[in-house]
N, C-alpha and C. Protein backbone atom coordinates (compact mmCIF):
# COMPACT_ATOMS: atom_id res chain seq x y z
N UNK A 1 0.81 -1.19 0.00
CA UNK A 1 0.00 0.00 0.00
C UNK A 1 0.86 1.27 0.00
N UNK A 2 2.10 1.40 0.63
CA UNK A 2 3.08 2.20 1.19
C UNK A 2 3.66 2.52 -0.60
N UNK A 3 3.77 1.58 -1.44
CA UNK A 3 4.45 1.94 -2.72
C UNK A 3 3.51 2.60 -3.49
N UNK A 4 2.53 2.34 -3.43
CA UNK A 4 1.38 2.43 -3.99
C UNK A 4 1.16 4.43 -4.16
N UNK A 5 0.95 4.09 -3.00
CA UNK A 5 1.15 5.53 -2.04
C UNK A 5 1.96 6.69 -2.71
N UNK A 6 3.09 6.12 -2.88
CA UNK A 6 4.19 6.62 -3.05
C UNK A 6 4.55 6.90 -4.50
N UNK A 7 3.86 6.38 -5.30
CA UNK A 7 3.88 5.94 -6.91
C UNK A 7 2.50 7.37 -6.96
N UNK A 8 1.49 6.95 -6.51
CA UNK A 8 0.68 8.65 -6.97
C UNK A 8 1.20 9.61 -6.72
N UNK A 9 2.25 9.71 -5.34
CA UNK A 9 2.03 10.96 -5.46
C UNK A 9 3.29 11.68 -6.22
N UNK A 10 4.08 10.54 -6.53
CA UNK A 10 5.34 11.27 -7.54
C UNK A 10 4.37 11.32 -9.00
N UNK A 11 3.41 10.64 -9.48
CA UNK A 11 2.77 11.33 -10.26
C UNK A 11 2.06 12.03 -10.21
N UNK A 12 1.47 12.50 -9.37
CA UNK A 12 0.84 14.10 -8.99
C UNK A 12 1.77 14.75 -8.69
N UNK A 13 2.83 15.00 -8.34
CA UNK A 13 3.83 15.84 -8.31
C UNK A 13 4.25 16.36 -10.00
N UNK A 14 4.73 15.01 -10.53
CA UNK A 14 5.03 15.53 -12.09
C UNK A 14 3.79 15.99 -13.34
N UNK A 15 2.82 16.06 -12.50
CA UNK A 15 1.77 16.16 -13.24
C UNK A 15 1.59 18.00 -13.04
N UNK A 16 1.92 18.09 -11.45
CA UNK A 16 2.15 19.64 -11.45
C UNK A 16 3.26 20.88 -11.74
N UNK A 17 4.32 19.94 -11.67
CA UNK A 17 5.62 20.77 -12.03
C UNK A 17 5.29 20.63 -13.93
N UNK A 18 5.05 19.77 -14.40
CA UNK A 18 5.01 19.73 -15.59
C UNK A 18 4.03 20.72 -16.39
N UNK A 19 2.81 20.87 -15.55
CA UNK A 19 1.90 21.83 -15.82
C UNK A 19 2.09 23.18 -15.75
N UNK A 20 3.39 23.11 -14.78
CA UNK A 20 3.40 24.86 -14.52
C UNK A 20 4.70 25.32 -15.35
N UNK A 21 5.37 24.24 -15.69
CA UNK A 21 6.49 24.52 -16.44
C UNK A 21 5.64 24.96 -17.89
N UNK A 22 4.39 24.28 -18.27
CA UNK A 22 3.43 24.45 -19.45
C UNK A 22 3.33 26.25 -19.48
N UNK A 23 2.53 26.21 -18.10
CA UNK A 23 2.03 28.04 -17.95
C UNK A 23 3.09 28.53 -18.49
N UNK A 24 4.66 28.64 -17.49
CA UNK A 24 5.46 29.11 -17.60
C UNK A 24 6.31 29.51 -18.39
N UNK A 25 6.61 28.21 -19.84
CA UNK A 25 7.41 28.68 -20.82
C UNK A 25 6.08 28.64 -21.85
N UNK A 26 5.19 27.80 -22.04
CA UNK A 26 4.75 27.88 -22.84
C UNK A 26 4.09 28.99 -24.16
N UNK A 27 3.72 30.24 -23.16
CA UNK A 27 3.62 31.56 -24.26
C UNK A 27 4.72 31.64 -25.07
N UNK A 28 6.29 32.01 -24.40
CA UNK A 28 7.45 31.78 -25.27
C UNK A 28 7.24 31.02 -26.33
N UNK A 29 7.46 29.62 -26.24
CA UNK A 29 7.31 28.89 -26.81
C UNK A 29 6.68 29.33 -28.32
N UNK A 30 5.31 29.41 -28.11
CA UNK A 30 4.14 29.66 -28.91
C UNK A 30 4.75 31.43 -29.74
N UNK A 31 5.19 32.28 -29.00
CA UNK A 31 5.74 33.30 -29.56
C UNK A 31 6.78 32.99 -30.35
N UNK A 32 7.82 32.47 -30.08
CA UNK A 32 8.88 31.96 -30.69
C UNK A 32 8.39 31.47 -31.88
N UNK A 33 7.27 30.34 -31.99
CA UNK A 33 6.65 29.60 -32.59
C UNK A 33 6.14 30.18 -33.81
N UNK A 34 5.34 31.21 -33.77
CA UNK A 34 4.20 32.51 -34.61
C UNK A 34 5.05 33.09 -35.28
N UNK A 35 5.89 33.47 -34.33
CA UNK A 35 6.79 35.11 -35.16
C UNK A 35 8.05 34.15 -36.51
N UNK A 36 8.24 33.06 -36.13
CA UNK A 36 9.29 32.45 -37.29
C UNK A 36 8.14 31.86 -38.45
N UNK A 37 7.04 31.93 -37.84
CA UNK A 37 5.94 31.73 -39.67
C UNK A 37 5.15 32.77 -39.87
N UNK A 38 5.71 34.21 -39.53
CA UNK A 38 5.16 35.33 -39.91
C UNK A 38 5.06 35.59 -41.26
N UNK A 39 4.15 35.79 -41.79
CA UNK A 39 5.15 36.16 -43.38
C UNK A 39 5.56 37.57 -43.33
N UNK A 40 6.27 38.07 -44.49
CA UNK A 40 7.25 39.30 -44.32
C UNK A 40 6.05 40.16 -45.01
N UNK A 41 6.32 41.57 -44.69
CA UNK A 41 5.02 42.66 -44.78
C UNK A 41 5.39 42.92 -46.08
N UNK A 42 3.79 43.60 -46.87
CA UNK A 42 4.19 43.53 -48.42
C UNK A 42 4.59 45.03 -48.23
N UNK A 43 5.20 45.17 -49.82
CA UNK A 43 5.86 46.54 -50.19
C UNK A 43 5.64 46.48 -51.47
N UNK A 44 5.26 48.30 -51.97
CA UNK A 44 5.19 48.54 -53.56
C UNK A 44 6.33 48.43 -54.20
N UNK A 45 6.77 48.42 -55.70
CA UNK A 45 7.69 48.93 -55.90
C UNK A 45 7.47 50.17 -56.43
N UNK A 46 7.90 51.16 -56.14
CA UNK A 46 7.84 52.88 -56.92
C UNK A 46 9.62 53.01 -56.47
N UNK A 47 9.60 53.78 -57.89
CA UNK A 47 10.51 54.71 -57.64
C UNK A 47 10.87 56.00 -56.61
N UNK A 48 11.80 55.47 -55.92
CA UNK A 48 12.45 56.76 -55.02
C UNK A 48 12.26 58.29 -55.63
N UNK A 49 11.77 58.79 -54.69
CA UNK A 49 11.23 60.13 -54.92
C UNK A 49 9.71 60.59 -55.88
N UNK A 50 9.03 59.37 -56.30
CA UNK A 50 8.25 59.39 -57.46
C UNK A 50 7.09 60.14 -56.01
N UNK A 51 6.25 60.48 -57.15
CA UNK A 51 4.71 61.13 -56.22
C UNK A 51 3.89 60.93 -57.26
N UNK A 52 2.59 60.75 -57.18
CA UNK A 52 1.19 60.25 -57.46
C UNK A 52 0.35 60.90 -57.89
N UNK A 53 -0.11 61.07 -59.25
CA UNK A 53 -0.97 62.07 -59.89
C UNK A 53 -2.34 61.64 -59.57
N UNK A 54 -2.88 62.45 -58.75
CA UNK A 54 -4.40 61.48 -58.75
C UNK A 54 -5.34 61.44 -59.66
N UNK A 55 -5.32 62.05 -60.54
CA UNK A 55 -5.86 62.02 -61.59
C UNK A 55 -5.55 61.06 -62.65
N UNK A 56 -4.07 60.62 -62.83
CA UNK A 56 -3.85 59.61 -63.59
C UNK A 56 -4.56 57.82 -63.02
N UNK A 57 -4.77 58.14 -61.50
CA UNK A 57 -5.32 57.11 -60.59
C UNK A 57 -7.19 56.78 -60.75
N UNK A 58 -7.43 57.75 -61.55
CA UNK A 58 -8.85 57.78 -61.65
C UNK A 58 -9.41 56.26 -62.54
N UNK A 59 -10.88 56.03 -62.18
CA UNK A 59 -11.29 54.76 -62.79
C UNK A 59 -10.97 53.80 -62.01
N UNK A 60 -11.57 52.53 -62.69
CA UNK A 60 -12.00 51.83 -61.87
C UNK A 60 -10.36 50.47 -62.05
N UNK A 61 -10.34 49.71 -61.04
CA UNK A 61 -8.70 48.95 -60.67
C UNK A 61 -9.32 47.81 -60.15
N UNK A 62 -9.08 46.36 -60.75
CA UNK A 62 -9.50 45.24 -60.77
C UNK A 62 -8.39 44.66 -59.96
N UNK A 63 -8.59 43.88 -59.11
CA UNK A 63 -7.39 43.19 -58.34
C UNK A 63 -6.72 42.37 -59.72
N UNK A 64 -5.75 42.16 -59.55
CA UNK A 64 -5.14 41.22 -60.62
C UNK A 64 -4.23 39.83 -60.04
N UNK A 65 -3.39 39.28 -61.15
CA UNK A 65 -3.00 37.97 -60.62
C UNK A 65 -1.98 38.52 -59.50
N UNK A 66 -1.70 37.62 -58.68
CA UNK A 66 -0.22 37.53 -57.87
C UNK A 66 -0.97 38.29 -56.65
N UNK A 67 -2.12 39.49 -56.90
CA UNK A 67 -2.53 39.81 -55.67
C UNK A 67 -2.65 39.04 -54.54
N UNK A 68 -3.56 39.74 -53.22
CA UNK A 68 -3.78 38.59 -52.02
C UNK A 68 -4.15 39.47 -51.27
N UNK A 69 -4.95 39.37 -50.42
CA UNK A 69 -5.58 39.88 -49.16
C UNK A 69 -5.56 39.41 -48.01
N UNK A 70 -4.86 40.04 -47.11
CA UNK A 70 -4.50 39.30 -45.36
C UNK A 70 -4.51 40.60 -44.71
N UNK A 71 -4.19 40.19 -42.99
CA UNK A 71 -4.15 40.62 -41.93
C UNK A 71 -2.45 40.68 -41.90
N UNK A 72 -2.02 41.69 -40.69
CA UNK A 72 -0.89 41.48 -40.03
C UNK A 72 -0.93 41.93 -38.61
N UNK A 73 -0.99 41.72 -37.83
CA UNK A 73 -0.94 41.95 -36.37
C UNK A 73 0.00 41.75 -35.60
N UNK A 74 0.14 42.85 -34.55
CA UNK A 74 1.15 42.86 -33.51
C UNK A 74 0.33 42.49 -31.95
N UNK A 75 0.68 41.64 -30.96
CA UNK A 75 0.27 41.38 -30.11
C UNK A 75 1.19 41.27 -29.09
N UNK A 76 0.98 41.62 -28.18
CA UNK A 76 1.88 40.97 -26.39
C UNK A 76 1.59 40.32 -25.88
N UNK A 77 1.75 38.63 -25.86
CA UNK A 77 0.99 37.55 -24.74
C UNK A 77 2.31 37.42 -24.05
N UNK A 78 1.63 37.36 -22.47
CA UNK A 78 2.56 37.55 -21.33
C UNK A 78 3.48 37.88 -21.43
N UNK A 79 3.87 39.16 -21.91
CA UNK A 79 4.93 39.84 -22.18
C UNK A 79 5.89 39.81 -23.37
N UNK A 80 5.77 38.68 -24.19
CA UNK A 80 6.40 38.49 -25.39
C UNK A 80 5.74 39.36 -26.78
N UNK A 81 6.56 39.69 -27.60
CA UNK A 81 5.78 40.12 -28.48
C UNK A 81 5.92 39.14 -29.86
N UNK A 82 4.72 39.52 -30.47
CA UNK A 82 4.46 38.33 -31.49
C UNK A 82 3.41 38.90 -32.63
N UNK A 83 3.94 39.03 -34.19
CA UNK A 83 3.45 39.34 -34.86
C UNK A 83 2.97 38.19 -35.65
N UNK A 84 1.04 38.29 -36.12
CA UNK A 84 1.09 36.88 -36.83
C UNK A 84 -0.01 37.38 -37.65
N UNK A 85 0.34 36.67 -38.79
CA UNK A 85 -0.45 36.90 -40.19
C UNK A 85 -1.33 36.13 -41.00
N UNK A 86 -1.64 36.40 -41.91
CA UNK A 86 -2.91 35.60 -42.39
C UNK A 86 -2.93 35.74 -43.90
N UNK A 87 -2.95 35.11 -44.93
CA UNK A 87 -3.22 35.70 -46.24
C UNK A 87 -3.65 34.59 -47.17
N UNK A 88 -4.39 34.89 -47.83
CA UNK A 88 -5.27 34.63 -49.62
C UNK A 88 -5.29 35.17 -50.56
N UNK A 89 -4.69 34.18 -51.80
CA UNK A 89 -4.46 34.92 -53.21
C UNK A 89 -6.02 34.61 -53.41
N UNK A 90 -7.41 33.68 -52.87
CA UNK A 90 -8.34 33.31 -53.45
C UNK A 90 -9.22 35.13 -53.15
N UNK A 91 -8.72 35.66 -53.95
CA UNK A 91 -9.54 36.85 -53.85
C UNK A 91 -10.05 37.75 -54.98
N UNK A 92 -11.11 38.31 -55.26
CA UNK A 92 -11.61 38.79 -56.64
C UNK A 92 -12.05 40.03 -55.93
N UNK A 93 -11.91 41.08 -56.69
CA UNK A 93 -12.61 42.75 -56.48
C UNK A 93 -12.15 43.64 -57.61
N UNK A 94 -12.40 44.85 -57.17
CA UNK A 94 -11.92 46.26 -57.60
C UNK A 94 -12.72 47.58 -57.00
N UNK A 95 -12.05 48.51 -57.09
CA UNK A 95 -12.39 49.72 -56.66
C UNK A 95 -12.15 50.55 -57.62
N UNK A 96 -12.90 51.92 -56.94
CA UNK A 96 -13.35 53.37 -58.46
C UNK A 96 -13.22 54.03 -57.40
N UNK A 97 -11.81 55.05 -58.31
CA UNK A 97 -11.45 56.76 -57.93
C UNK A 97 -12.13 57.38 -58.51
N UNK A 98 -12.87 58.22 -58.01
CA UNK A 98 -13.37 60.03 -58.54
C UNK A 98 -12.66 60.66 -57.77
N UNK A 99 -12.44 62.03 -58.44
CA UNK A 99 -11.73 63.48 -57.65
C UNK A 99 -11.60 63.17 -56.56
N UNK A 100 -10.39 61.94 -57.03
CA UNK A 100 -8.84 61.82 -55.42
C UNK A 100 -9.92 61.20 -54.94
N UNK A 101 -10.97 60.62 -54.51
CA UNK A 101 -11.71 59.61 -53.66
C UNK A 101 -12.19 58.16 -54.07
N UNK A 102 -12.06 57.51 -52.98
CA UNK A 102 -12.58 55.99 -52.88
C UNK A 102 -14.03 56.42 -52.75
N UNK A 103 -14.74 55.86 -54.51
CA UNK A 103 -16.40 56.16 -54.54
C UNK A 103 -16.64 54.56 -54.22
N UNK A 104 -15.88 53.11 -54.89
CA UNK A 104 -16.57 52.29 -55.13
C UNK A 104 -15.99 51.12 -54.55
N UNK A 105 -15.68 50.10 -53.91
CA UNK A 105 -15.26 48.98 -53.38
C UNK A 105 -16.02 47.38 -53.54
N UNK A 106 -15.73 46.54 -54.46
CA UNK A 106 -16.40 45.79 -54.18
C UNK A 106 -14.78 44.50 -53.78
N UNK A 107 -15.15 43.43 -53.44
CA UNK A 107 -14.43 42.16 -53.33
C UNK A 107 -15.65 41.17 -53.13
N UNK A 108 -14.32 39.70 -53.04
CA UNK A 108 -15.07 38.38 -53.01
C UNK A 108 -13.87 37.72 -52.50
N UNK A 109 -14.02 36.32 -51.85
CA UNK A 109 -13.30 35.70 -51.16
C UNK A 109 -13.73 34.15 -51.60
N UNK A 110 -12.92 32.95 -52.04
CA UNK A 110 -13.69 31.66 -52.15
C UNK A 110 -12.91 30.76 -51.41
């Protein structure tokens, strides 16, 4: 009975150090985890120093191939920081400039 005894409670013991070692590193972990399958933030290419005729911007702009639509977020769980992202090329839209303004927006997602 005495081993017996003695056999639960070293597994209730490792059942709790193991659990708190969970709490403990585990956000790390999971941060560490997120931020190395972040994907990298998009960028245009323009020319250095170029500026934007808005008028040449007028009419209507169909998403095209290679596009994609996602999220990027910055977060702090228990103190770590961790950016994590999201993205789909399965995406269809376009939008319409009038005088320098967003008149029209549509999309689709499949």
């Amino acid at each position: 009975m005495r081993t017996r005894t003695t056999v639960l409670l070293g597994v209730g013991a490792a059942v709790v150090v193991l659990g708190g070692a969970a709490v403990v590193f585990g956000p790390g972990l999971y941060a560490d985890w997120s931020e190395d399958r972040a994907q990298a933030a998009p960028t245009l290419d323009a020319a250095t120093g170029s500026t934007l005729d808005a008028d040449a911007l007028e009419g209507t702009w169909d998403v095209g191939a290679g596009s994609f639509a996602g999220y990027r977020l910055d977060e702090i769980l228990n103190g770590e920081d961790v950016t994590v992202t999201g993205r789909t090329e399965d995406v269809t839209g376009s939008v319409t400039l009038a005088d320098g303004s967003l008149t029209d927006a549509r999309w689709s997602s499949t």
